[in-house]
C-alpha atoms as a PDB file:
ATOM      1  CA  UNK A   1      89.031 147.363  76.849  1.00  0.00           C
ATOM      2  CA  UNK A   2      88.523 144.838  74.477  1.00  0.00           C
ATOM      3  CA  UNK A   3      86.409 141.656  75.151  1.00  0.00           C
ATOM      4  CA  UNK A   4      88.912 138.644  75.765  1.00  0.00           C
ATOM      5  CA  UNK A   5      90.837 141.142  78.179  1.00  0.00           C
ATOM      6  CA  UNK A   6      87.121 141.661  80.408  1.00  0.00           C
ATOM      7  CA  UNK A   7      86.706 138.044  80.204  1.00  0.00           C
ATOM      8  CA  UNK A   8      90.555 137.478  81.561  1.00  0.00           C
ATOM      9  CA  UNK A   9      89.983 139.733  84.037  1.00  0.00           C
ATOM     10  CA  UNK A  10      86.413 138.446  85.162  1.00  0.00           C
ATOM     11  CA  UNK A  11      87.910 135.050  85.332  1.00  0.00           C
ATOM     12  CA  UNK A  12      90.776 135.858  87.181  1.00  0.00           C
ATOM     13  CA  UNK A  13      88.509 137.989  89.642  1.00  0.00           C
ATOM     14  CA  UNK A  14      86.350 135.059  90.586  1.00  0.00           C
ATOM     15  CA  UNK A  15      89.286 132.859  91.114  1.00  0.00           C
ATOM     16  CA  UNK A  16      90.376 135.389  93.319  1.00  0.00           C
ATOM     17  CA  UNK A  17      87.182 135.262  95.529  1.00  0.00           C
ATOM     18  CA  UNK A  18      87.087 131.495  95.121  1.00  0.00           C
ATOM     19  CA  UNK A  19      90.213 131.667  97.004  1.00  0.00           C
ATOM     20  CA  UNK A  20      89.580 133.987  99.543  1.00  0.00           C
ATOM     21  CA  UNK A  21      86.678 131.779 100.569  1.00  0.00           C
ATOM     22  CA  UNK A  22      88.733 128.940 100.782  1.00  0.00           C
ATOM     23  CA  UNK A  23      91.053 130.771 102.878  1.00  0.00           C
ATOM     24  CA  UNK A  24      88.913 131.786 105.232  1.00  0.00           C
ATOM     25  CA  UNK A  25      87.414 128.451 105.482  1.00  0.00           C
ATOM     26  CA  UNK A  26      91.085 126.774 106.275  1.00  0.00           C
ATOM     27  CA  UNK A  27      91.162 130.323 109.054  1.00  0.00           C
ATOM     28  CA  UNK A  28      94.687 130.587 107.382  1.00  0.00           C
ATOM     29  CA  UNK A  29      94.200 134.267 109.467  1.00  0.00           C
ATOM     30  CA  UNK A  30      94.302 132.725 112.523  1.00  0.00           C
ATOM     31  CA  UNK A  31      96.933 130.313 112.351  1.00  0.00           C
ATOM     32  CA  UNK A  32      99.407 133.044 110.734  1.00  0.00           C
ATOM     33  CA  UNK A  33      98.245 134.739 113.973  1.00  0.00           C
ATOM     34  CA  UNK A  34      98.936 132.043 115.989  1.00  0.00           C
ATOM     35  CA  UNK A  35     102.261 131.568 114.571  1.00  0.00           C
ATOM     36  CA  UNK A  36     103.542 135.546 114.986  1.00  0.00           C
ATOM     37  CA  UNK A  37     102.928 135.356 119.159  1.00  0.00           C
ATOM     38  CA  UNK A  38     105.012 132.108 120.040  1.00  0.00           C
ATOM     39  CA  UNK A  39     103.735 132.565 123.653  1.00  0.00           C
ATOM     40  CA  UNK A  40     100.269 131.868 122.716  1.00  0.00           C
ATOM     41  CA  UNK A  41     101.903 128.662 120.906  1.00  0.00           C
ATOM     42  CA  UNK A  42     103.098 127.476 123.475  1.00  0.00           C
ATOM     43  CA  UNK A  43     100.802 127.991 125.869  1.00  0.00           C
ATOM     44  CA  UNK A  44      98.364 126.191 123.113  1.00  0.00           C
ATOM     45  CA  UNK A  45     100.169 123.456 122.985  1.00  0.00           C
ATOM     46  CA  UNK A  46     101.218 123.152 126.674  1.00  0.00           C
ATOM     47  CA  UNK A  47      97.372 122.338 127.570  1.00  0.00           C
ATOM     48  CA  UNK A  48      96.942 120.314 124.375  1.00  0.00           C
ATOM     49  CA  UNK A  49      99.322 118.241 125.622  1.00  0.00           C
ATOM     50  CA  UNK A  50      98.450 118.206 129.402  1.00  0.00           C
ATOM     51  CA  UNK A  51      94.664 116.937 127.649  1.00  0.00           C
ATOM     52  CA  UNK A  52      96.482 114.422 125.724  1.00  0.00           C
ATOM     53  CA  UNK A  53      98.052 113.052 128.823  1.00  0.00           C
ATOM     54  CA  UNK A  54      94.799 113.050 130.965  1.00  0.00           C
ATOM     55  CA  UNK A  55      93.053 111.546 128.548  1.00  0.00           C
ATOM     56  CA  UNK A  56      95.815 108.368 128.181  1.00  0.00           C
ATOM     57  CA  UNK A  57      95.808 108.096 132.016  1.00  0.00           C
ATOM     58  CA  UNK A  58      91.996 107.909 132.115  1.00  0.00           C
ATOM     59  CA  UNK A  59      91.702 105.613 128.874  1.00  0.00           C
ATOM     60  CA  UNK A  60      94.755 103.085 130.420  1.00  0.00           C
ATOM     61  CA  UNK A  61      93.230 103.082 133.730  1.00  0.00           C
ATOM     62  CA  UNK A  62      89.699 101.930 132.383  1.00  0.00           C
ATOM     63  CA  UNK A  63      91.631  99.416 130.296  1.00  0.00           C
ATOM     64  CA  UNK A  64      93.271  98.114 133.046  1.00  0.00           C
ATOM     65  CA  UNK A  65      90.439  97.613 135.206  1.00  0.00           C
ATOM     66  CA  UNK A  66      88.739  95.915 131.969  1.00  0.00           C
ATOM     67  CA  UNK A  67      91.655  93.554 131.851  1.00  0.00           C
ATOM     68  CA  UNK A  68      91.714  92.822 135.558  1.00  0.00           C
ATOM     69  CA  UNK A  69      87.870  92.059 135.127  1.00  0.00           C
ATOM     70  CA  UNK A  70      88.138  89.844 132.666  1.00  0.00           C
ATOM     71  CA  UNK A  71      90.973  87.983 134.366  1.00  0.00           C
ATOM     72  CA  UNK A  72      89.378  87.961 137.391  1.00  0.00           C
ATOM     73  CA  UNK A  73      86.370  85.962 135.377  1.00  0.00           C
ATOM     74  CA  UNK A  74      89.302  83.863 133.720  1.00  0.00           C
ATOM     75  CA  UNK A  75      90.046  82.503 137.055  1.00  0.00           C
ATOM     76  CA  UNK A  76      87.893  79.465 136.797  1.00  0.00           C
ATOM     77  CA  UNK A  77      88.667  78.136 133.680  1.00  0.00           C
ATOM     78  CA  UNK A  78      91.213  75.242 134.941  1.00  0.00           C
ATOM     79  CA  UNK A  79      94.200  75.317 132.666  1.00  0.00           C
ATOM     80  CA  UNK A  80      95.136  79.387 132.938  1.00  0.00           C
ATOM     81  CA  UNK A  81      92.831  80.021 136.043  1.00  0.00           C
ATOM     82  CA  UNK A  82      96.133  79.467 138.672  1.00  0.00           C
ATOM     83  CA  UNK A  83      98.256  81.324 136.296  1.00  0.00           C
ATOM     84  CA  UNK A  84      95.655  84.312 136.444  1.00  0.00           C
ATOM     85  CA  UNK A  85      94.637  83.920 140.144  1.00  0.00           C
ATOM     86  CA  UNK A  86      98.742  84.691 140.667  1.00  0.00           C
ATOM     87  CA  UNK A  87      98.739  87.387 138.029  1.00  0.00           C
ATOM     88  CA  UNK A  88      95.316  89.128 140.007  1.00  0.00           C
ATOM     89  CA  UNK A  89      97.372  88.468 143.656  1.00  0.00           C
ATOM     90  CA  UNK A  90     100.443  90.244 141.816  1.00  0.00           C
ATOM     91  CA  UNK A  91      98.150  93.274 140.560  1.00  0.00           C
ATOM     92  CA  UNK A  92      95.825  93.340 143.473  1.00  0.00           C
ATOM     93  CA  UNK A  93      99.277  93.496 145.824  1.00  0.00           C
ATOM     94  CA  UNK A  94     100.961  96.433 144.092  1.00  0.00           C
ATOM     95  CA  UNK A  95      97.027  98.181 144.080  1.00  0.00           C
ATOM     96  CA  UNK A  96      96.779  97.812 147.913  1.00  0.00           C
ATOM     97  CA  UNK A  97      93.715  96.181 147.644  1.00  0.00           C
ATOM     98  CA  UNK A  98      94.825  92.584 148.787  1.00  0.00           C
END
């Protein structure tokens, strides 16, 4: 073979392996795999999503309680504090904690 066709062919052989190792770093494998069994797809994204909710009922409900703290310390501040002390009644009402 003559030299420029070895150098091709080198070249084109380690762009080869530079892109087999970048496949396997994006596990392109497994997601093809992932994609062929749409059981396993949904059942992956079933609990992704039952996390996803969990995780926004936890996060709101420590919000809330931040905001209901903060209000509760708003209370004597004269201007807004009856406004609050009827918006903590309201909240502390619906709760079952009043």
């Amino acid at each position: 073979m003559s030299q420029v066709t070895e150098k091709t062919l080198k070249a084109l052989e380690d762009r080869i392996n530079k892109l087999a190792r970048n496949m396997e770093k994006m596990k392109l494998a497994e997601y093809v795999r992932l994609l062929d069994s749409p059981w396993r797809l949904l059942y992956v994204n079933f609990i992704s999503g039952v996390a996803r909710g969990i995780g926004i009922g936890v996060g709101f409900a420590v919000l809330g309680a931040f905001v209901v703290y903060v209000l509760k310390s708003m209370v004597t501040i004269p201007v807004i504090g009856s406004v609050i002390a009827d918006i903590v009644k309201i909240v502390q009402i619906r709760l079952g904690t009043y």
